[in-house]
C-alpha atoms as a PDB file:
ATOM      1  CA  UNK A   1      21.234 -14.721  17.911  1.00  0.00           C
ATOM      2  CA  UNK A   2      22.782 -11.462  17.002  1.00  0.00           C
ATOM      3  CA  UNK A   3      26.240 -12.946  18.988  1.00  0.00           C
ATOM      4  CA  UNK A   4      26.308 -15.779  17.317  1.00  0.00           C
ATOM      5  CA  UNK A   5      26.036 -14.796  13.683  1.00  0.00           C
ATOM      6  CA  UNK A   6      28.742 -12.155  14.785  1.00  0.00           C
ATOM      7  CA  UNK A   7      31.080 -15.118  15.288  1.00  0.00           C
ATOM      8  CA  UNK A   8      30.079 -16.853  12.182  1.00  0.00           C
ATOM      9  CA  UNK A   9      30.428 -14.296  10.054  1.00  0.00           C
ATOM     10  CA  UNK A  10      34.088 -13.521  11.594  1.00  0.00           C
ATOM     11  CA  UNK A  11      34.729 -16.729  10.504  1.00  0.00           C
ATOM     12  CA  UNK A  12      33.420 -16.321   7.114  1.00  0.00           C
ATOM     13  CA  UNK A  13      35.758 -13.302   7.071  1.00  0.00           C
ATOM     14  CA  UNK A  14      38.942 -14.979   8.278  1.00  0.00           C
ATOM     15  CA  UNK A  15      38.487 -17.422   5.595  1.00  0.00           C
ATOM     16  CA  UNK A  16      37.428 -15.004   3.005  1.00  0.00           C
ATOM     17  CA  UNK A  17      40.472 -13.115   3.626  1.00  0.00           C
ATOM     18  CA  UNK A  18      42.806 -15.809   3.894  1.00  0.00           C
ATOM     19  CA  UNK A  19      41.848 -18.744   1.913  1.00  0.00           C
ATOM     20  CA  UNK A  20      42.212 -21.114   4.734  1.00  0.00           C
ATOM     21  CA  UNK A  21      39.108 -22.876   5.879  1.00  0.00           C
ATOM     22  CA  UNK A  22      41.057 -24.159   9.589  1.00  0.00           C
ATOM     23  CA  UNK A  23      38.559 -21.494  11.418  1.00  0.00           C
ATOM     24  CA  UNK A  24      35.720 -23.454  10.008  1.00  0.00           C
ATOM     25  CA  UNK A  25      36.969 -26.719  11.247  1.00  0.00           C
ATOM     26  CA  UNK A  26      37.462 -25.847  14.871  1.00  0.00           C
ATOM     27  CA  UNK A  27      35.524 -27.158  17.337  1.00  0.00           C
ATOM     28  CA  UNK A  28      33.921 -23.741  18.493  1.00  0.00           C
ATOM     29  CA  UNK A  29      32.698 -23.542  14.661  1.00  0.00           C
ATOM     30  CA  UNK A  30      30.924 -26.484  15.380  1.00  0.00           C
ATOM     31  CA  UNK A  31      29.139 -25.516  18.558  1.00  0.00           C
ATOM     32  CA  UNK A  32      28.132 -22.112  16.962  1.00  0.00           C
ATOM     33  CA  UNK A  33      26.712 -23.790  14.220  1.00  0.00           C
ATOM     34  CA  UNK A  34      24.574 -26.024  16.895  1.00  0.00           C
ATOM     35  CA  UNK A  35      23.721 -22.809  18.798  1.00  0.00           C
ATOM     36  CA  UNK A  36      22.421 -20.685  15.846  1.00  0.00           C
ATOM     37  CA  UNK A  37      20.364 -23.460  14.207  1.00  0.00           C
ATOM     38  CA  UNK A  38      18.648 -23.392  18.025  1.00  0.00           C
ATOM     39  CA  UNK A  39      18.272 -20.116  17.931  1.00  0.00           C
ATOM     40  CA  UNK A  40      16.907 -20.204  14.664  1.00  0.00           C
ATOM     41  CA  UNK A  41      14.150 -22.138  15.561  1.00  0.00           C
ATOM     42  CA  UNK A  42      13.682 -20.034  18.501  1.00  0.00           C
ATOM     43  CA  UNK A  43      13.260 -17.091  16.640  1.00  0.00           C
ATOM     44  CA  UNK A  44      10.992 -18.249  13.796  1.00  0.00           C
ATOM     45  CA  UNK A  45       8.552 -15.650  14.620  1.00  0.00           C
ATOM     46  CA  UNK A  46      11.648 -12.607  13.537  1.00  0.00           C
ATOM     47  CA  UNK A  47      11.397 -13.894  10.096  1.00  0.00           C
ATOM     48  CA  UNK A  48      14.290 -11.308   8.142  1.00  0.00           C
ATOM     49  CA  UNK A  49      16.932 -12.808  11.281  1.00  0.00           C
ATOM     50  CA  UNK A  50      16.228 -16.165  10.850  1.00  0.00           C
ATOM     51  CA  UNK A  51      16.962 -15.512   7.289  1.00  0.00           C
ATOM     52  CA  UNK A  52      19.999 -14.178   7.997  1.00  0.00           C
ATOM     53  CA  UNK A  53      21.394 -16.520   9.950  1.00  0.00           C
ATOM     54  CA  UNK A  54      20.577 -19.478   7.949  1.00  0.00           C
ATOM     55  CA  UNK A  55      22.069 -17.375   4.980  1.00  0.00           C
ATOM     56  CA  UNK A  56      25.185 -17.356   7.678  1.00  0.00           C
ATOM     57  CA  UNK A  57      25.119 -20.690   8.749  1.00  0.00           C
ATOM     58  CA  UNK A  58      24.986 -22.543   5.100  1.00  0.00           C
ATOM     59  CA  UNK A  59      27.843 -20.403   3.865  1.00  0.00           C
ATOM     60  CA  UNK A  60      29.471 -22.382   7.327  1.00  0.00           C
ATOM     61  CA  UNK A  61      28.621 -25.465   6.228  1.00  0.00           C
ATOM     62  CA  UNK A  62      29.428 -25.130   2.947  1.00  0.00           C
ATOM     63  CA  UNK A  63      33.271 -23.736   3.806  1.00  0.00           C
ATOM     64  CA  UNK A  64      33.177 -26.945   6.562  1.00  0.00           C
ATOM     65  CA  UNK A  65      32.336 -29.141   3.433  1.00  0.00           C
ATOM     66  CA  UNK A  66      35.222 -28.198   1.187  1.00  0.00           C
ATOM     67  CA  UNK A  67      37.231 -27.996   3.891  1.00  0.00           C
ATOM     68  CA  UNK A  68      36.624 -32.038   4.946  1.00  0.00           C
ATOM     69  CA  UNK A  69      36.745 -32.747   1.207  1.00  0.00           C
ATOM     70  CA  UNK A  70      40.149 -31.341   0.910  1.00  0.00           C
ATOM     71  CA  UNK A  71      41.432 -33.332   4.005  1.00  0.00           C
ATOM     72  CA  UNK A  72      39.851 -36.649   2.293  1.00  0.00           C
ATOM     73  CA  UNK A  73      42.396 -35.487  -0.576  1.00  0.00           C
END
């Protein structure tokens, strides 16, 4: 889990940084978002890391929402 929240958060960062939600949109963002809500599940038992990473993983969705929106613009 601990890889995977690595590359969520550096795509957190990248946007965070830059103001441009592309990283969020790829499709590896995607798959990393499928993988850590797995491992999430997985790991329900390691309660303050599943925490975490759904803390993680909604601030991904969220910048994958405003980034569609914008595109529907």
């Amino acid at each position: 889990m601990e890889e995977l929240m690595a590359a969520v958060r550096a795509r957190l960062e990248a946007v965070n940084a830059t103001r441009d939600l592309a990283s969020v949109l790829e499709p590896g963002a995607a798959a990393e978002a499928e993988s850590l809500t797995a491992a999430i599940r997985e790991a329900e038992s390691d309660g303050q890391r599943a925490h975490e990473a759904r803390y993680v993983l909604g601030f991904l969705h969220w910048y994958r929402s405003l980034a569609l929106a914008g595109e529907e613009r």
